[in-house]
Protein backbone atom coordinates (compact mmCIF):
# COMPACT_ATOMS: atom_id res chain seq x y z
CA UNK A 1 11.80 2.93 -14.67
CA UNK A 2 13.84 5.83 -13.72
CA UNK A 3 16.97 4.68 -11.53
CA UNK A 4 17.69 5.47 -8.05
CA UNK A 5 20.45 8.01 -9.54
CA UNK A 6 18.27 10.31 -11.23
CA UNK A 7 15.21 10.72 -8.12
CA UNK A 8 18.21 9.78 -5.24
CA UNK A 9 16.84 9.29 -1.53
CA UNK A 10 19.01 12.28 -0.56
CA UNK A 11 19.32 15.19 -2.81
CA UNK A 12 20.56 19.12 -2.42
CA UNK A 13 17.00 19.98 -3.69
CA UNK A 14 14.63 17.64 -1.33
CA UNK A 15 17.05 16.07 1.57
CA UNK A 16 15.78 12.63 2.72
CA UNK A 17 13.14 10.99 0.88
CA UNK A 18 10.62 9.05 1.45
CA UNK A 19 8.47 7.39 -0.90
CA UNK A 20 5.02 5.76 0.01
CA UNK A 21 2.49 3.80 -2.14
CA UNK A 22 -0.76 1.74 -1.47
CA UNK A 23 -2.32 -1.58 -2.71
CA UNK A 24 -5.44 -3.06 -2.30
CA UNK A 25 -8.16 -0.28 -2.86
CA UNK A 26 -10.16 -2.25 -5.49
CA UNK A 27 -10.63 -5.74 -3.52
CA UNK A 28 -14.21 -6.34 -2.00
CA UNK A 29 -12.37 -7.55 1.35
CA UNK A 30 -9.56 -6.77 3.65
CA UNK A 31 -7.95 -3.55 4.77
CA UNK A 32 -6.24 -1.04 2.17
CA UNK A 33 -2.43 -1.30 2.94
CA UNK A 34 0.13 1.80 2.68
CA UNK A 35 3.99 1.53 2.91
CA UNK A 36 6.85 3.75 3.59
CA UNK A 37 10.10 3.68 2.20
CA UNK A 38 12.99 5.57 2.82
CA UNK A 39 16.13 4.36 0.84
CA UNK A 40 19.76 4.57 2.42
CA UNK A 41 22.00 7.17 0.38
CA UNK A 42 24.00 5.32 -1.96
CA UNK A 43 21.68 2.06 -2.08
CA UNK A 44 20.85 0.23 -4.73
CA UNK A 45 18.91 -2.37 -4.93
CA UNK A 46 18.30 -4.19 -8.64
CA UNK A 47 15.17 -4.61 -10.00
CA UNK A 48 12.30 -2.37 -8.00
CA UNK A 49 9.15 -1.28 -10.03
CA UNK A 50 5.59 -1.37 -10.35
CA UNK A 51 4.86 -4.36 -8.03
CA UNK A 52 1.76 -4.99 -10.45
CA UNK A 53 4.34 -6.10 -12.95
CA UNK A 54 6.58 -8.40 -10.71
CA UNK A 55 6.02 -11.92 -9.63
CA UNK A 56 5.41 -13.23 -6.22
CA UNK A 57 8.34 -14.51 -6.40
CA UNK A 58 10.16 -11.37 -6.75
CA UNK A 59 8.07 -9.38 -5.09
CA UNK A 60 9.01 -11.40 -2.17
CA UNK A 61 12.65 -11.75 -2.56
CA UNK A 62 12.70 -7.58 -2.78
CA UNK A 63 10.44 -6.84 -0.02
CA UNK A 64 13.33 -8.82 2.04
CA UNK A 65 16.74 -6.80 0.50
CA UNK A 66 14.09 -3.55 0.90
CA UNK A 67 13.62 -4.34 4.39
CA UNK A 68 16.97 -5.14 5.15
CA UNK A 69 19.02 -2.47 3.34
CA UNK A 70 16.57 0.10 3.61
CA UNK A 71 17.28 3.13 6.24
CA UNK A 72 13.64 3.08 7.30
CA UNK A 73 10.65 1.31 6.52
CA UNK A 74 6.68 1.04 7.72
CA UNK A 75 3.44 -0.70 6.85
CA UNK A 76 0.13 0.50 8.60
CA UNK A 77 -3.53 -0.23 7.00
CA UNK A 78 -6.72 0.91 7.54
CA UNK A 79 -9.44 -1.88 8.18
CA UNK A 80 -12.74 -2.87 6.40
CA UNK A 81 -14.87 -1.14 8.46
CA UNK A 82 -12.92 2.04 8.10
CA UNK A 83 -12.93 1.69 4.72
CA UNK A 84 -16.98 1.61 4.53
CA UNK A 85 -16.88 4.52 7.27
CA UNK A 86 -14.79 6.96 5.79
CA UNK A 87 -14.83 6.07 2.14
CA UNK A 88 -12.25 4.37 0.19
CA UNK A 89 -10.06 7.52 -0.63
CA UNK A 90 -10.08 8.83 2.21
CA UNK A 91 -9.05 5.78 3.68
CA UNK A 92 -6.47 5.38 1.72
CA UNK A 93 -5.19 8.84 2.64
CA UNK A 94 -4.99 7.31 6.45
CA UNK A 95 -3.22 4.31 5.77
CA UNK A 96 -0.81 6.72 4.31
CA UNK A 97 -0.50 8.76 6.58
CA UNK A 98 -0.27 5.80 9.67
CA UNK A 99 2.93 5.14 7.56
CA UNK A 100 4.45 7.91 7.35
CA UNK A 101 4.13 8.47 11.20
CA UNK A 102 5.63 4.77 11.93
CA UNK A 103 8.63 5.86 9.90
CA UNK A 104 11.23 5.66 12.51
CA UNK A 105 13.43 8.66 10.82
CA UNK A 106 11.90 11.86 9.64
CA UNK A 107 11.97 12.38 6.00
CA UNK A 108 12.54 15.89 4.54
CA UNK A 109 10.71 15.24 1.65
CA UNK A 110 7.93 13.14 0.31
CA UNK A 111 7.11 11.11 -3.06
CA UNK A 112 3.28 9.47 -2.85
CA UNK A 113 2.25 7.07 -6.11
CA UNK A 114 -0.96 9.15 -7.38
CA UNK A 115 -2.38 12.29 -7.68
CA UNK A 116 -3.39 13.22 -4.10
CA UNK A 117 -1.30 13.72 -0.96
CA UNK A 118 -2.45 12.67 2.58
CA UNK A 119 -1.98 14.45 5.68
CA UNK A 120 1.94 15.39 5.68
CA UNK A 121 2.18 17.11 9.10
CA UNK A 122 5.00 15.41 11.59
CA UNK A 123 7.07 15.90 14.61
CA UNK A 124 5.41 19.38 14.70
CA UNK A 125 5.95 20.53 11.08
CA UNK A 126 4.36 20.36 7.44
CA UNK A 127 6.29 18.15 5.09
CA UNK A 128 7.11 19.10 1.76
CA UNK A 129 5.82 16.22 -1.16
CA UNK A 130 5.01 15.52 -4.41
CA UNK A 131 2.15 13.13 -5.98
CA UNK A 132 3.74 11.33 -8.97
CA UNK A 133 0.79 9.53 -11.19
CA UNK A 134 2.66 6.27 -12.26
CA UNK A 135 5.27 7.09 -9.45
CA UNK A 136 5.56 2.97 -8.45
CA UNK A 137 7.22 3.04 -11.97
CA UNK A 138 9.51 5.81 -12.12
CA UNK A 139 10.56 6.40 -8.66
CA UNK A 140 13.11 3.37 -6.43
CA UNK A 141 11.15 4.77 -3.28
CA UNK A 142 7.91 4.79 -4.59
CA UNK A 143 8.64 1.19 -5.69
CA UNK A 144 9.62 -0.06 -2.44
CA UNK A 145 6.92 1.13 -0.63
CA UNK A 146 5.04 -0.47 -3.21
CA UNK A 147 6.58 -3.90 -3.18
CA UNK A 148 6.24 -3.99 0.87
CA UNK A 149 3.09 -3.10 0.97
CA UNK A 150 1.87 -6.07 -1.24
CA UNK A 151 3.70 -8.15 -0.27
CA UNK A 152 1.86 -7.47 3.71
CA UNK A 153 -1.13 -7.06 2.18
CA UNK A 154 -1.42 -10.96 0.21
CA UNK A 155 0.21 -12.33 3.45
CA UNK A 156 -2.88 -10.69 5.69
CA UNK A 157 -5.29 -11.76 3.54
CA UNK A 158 -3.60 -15.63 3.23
CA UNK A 159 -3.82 -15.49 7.05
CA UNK A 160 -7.47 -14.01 6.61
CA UNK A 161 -8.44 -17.13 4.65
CA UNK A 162 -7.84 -19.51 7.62
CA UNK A 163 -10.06 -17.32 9.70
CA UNK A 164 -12.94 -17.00 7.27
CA UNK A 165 -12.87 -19.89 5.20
CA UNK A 166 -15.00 -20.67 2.00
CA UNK A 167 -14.17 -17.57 0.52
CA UNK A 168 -11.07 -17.67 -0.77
CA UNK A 169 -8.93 -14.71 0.32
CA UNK A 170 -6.08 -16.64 0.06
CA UNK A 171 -5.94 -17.28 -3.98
CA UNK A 172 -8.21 -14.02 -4.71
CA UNK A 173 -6.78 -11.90 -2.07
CA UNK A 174 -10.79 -10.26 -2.10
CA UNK A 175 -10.67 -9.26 -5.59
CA UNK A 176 -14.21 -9.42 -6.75
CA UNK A 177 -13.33 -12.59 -8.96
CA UNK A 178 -16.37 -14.70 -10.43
CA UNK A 179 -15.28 -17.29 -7.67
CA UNK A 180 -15.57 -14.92 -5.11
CA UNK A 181 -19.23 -13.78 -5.59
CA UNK A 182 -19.88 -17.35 -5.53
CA UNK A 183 -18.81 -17.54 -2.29
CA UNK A 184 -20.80 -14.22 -1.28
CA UNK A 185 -23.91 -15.07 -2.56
CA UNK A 186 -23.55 -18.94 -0.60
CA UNK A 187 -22.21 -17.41 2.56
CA UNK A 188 -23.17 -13.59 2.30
CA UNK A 189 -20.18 -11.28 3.67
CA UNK A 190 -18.12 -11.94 6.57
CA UNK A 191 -16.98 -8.87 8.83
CA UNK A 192 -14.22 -8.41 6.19
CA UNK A 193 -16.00 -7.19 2.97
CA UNK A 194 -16.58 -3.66 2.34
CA UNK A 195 -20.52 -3.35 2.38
CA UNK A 196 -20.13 0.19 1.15
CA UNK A 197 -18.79 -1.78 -2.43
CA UNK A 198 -20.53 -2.93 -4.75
CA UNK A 199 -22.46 -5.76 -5.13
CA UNK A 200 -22.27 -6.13 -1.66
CA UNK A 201 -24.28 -2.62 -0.50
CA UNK A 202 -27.44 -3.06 0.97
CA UNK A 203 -30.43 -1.64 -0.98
CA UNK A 204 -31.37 0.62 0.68
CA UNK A 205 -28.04 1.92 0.89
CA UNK A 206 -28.15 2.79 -2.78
């Protein structure tokens, strides 16, 4: 990945940068979970990529030194039934945007993992940003954000397992695993799948 010297957090070009990324938007359960990352000048922090390609391990061990060193940092979601509402994109494009308005320091510029841009309006003006396809690989911030946000994301859904148990959110994190199904087809869905997904849409919602 490209390092934190050649896309800095603070540049002549772009100011202060944030970078925000998503997980979850392919699980069959559980909310779709957006962070934002904005990266003290000067910080570096070893090893931050893709957080596809890292182990939990890692992942967790980064999500604490992003946390810590990081000069601002939020996590927002958007739920289940927002999801089957509004559509997954463009709930995706929400969750984004709930994190970029819990970033506790205005960013002058804006890096988003993708090829869409949510809503960048804040504190009364338009942002200016950048979608970067493969960005949770190039870009530190992008990275971050990533790492953060699944890091929340598998802890909400290990908490989710205790309150809807039999499914197995907590190993699967909703995935649509052959396990999972199981589960669906003995139980049927709980208030936390997305009945807009398939298998689980209704027929006479196709």
């Amino acid at each position: 990945m490209k390092s934190e010297r050649e896309l800095p957090p603070r540049d002549a070009a772009c100011g202060l940068v944030a970078g925000i990324d998503e997980v979850g938007r392919g699980p069959l359960a559980g909310p779709v979970v957006a962070a934002a990352v904005i990266l003290a000048a000067g910080s570096s922090i070893d090893g931050l990529d893709d957080s596809k390609k890292l182990t939990e391990k890692t992942r967790n061990r980064l999500a604490g030194e992003i946390r810590e060193h990081a000069l601002a940092w939020s996590i927002a979601w958007a739920d289940a039934a927002e999801i089957d509402c509004l559509n997954i994109l463009q709930a995706t494009m929400l969750a984004m945007r709930r994190a970029l308005l819990g970033l506790s320091v205005v960013p002058d510029y804006v890096r988003i993992d993708g090829n869409r841009l949510p809503d960048l309006r804040l504190s009364g003006r338009q942002l200016s940003g950048e979608a970067v396809p493969g960005g949770d690989g190039k870009v530190a911030t992008i990275s971050a954000a990533s790492i953060i946000a699944k890091v929340e994301r598998d802890a909400m859904m290990k908490r989710m397992d205790g309150v809807f148990p039999g499914y197995g959110f907590a190993q699967h994190k909703g995935y649509g695993t052959a396990g999972h199904l199981r589960s669906i087809e003995r139980l049927g869905p709980c208030q936390q799948h997305r009945r807009s997904f398939r298998p689980l849409r209704m027929p006479a919602d196709n």
